[in-house]
Protein backbone atom coordinates (compact mmCIF):
# COMPACT_ATOMS: atom_id res chain seq x y z
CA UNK A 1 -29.16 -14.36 -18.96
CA UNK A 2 -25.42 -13.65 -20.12
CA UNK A 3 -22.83 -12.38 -17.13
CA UNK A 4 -19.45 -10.95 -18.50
CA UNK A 5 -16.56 -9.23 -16.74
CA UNK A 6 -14.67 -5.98 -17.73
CA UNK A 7 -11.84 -5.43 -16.73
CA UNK A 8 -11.91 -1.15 -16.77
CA UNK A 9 -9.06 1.42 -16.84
CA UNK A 10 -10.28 4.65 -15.10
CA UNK A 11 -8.90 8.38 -14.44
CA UNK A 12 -10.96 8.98 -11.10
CA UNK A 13 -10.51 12.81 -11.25
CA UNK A 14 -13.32 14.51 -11.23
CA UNK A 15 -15.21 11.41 -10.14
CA UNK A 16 -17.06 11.11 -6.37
CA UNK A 17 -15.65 7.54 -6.59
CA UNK A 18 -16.52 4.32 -7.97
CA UNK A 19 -20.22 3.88 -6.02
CA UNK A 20 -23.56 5.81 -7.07
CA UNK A 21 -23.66 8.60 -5.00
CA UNK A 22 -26.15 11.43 -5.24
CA UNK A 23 -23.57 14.19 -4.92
CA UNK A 24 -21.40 13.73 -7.95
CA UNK A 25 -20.96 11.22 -11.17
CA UNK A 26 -19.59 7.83 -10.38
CA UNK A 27 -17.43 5.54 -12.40
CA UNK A 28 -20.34 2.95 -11.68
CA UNK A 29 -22.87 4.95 -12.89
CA UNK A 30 -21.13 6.17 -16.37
CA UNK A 31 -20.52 2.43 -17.00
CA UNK A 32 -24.19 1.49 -16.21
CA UNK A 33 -25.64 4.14 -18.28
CA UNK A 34 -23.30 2.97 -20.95
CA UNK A 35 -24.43 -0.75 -20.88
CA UNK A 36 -28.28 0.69 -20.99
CA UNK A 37 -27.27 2.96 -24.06
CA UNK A 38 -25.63 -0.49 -25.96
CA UNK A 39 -28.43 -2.96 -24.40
CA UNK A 40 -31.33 -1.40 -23.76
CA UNK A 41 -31.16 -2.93 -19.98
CA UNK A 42 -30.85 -1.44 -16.94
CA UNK A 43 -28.17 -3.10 -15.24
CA UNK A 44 -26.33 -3.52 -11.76
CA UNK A 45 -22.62 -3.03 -12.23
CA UNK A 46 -20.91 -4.67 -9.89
CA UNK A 47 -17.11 -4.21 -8.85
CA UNK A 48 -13.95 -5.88 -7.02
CA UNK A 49 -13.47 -2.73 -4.86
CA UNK A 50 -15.57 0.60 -4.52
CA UNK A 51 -12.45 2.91 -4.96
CA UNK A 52 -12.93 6.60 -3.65
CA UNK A 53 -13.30 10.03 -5.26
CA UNK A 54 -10.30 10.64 -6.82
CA UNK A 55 -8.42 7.16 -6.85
CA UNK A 56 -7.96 5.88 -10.59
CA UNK A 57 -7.70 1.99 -11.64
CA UNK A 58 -5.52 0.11 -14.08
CA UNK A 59 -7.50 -2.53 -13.66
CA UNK A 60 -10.64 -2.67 -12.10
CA UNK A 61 -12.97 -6.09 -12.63
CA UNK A 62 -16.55 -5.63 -12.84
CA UNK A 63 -19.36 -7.94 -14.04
CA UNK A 64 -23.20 -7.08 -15.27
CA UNK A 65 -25.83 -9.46 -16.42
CA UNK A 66 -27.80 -8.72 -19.53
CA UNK A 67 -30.35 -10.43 -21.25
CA UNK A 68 -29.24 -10.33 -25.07
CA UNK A 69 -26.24 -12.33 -25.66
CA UNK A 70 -22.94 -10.57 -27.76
CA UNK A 71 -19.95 -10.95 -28.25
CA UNK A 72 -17.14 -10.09 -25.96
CA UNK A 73 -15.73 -7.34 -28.51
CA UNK A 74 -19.16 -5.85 -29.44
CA UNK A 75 -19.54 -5.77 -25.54
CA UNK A 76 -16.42 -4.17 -24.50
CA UNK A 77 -16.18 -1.97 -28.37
CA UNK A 78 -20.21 -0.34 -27.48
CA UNK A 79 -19.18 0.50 -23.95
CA UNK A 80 -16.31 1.85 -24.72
CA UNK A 81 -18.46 4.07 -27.29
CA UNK A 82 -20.80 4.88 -24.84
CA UNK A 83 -18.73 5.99 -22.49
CA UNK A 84 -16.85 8.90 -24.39
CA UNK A 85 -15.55 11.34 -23.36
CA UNK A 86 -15.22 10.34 -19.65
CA UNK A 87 -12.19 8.72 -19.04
CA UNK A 88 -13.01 5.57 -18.51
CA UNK A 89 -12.32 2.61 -21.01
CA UNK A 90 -13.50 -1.24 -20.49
CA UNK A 91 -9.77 -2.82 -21.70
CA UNK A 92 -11.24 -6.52 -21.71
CA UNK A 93 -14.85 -8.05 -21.88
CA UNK A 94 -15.28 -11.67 -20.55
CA UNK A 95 -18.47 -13.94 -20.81
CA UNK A 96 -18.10 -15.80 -17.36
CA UNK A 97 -20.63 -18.14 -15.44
CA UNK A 98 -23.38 -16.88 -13.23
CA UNK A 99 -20.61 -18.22 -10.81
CA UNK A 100 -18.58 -15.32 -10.78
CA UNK A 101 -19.21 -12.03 -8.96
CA UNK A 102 -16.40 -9.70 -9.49
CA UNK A 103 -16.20 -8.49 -5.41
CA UNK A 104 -17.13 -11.83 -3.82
CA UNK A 105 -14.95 -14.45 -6.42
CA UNK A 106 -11.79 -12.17 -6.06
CA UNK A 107 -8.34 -13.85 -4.21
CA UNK A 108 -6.09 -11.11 -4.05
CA UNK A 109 -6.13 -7.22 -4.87
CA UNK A 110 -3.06 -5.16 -5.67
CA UNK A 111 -2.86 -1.14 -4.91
CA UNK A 112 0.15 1.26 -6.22
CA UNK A 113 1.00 4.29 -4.29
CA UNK A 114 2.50 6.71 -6.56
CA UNK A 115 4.97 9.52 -4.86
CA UNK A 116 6.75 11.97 -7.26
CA UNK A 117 9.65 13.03 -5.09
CA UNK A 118 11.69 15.97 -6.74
CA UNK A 119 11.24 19.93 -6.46
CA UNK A 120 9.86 20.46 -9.30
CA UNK A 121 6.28 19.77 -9.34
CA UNK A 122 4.55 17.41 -11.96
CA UNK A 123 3.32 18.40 -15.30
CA UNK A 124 1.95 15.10 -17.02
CA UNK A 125 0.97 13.58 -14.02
CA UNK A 126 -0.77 16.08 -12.33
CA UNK A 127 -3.78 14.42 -10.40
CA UNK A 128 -2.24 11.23 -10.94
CA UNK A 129 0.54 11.11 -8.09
CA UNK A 130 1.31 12.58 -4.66
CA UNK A 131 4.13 15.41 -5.01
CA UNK A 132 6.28 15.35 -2.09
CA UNK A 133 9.33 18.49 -2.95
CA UNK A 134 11.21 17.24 0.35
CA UNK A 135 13.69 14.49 -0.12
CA UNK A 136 12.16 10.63 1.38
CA UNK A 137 14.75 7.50 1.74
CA UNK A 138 12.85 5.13 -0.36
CA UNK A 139 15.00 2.09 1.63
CA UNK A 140 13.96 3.77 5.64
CA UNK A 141 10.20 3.33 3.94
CA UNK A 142 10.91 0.14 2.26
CA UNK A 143 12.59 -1.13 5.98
CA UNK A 144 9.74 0.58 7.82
CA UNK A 145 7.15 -1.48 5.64
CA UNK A 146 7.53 -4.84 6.95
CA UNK A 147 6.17 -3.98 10.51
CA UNK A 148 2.81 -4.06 8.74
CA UNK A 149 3.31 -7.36 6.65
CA UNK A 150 1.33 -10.03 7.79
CA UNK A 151 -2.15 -10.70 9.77
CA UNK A 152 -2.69 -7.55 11.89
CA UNK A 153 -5.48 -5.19 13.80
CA UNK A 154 -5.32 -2.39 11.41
CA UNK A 155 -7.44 0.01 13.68
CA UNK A 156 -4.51 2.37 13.51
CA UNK A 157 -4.74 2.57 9.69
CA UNK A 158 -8.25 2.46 9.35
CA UNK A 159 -11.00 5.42 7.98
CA UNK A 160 -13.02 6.42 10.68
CA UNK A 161 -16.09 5.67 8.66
CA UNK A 162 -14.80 1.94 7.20
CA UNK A 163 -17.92 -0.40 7.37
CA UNK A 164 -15.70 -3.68 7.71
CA UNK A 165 -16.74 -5.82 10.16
CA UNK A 166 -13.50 -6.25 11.56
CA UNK A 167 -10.15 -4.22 11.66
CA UNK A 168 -8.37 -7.46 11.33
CA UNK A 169 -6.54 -8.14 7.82
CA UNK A 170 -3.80 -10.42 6.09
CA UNK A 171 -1.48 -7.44 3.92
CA UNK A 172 0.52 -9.96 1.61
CA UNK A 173 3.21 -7.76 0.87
CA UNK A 174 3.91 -3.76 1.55
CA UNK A 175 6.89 -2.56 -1.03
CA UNK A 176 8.40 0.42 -1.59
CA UNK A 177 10.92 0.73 -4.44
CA UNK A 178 12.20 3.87 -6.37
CA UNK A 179 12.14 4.86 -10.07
CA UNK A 180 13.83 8.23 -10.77
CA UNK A 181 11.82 11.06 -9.54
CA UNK A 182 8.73 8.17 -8.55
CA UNK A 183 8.81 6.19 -5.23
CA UNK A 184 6.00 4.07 -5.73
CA UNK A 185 4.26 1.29 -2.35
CA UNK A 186 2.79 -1.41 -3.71
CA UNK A 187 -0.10 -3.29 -2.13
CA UNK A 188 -1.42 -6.82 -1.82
CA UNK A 189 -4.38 -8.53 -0.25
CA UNK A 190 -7.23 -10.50 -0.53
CA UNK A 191 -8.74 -7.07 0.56
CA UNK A 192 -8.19 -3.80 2.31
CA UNK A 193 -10.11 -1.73 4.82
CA UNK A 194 -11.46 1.93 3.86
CA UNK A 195 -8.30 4.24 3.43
CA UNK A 196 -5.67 1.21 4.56
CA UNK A 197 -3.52 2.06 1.73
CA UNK A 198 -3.20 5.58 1.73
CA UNK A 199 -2.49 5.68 5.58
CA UNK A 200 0.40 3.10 5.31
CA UNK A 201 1.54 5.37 2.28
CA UNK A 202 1.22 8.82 4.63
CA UNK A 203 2.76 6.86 7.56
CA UNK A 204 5.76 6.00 5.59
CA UNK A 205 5.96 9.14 4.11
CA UNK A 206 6.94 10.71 7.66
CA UNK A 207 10.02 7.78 7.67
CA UNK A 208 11.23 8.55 4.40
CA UNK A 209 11.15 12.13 5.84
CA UNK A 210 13.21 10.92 8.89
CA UNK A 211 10.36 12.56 10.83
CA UNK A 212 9.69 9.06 12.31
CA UNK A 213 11.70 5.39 12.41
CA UNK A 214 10.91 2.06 11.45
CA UNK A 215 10.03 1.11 15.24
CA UNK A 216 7.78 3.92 15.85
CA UNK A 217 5.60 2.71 12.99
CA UNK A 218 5.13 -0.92 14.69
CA UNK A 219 4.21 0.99 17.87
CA UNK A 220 1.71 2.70 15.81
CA UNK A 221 0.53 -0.28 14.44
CA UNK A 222 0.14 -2.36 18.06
CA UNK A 223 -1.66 1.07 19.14
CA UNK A 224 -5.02 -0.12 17.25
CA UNK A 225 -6.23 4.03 17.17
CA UNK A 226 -6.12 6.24 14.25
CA UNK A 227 -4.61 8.91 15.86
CA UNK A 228 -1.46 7.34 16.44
CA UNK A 229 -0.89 6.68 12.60
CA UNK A 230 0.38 8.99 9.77
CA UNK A 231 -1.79 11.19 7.75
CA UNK A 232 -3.97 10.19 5.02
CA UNK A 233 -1.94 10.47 1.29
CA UNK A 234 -4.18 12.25 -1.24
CA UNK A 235 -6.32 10.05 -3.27
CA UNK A 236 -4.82 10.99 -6.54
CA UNK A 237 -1.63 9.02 -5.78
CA UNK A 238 -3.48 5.07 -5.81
CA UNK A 239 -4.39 2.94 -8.06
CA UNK A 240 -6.25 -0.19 -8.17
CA UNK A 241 -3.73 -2.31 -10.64
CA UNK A 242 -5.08 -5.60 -10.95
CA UNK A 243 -7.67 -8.33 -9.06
CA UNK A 244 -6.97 -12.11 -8.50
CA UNK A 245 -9.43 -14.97 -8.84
């Protein structure tokens, strides 16, 4: 039995997420159906994180066992041909141990937020980034961001239906920088709970608004409910970048 890990680039729109789900295509599924198509196997695909309907990757890790042994470019090269025309492309194949499991092995994961911040709405990256026509201080969110650095109860910032077992993470880092028109929150953790990044990036939203300060974010925070937090940013905004092992 040969294990390898991809390492896929996705466009999630039009997608009900990365999981199999009976009310829409998944990324999973394409990429399984793909494998069976090169292989002849019917495979488990499994991934670093199950990103929701909408959310795109840069990269996404995912491993598969199969039976008959290739190489790692025939492996990546027949996905890839398998899985036209969704837009989804395996950038790297990987023969790895039986070790490995591409959720379970993984050290850190990194997210993106993506906020185009100008009147004029987006033409090119429509569906792939939040556009918010009011002016946000990108240094208020930045400031603002460091109340939730660190090993916290993030009931506050948590989906309602999240099937952690505990609200309790360690967020490496929370950054916010600005490039031109694009304020972008980056991410990092050895993992997240449902919808944690996207309500830190509507939270902050409302301080780069002015709508709320740096403190009352903290007090959201030490509130461990929902309700006290920011909305949740559209999905079309994140991106999973990159996993550690």
């Amino acid at each position: 039995m040969s294990r390898y890990k991809l390492i896929i680039e996705y466009d999630g729109s039009g997608f009900v997420g990365w999981q199999r789900q009976e009310n829409g295509p998944s990324i999973q599924q394409a990429v399984e159906e793909a494998i069976y198509r090169f292989s002849g196997e019917a495979v488990n695909v499994f991934a670093a994180g199950r990103t929701d309907a909408g959310v795109h990757a840069l990269g996404q890790v995912a491993h598969f066992d199969i039976k008959r042994a290739a190489s790692t470019k025939t492996v990546r090269d027949a996905i890839n041909f398998h899985l036209k025309p969704a837009r989804i492309v395996v950038v790297k194949a990987e023969a790895v141990p039986q070790e490995f499991h591409a959720r379970f092995s993984a050290r850190e994961r990194s997210y993106v937020y993506r906020i185009t911040n100008r009147r004029a709405p987006p033409a090119l990256d429509c569906g792939r980034t939040w556009w918010v026509p009011t002016p946000l201080d990108e240094s208020l969110m930045a400031d603002a961001a460091q109340h939730l650095v660190g090993n916290h109860d993030f009931t506050s910032f948590r989906a309602s239906i999240c099937q952690a077992a505990s609200p309790v993470k360690t967020l490496d880092a929370l950054d916010v920088f600005r490039d031109g028109d694009e304020i972008r929150v980056t991410a990092r953790a050895r993992s997240f709970l449902h919808h944690q990044v996207r309500n830190m990036a509507g939270t902050l939203k409302l301080v780069g608004e002015g709508k709320w300060t740096a403190d009352a974010v903290r007090i959201a925070l030490e509130a461990r409910d929902r309700s006290r937090a920011g909305p949740t940013a559209p999905a079309e905004g994140l991106y999973l970048v990159e996993v550690r092992y």
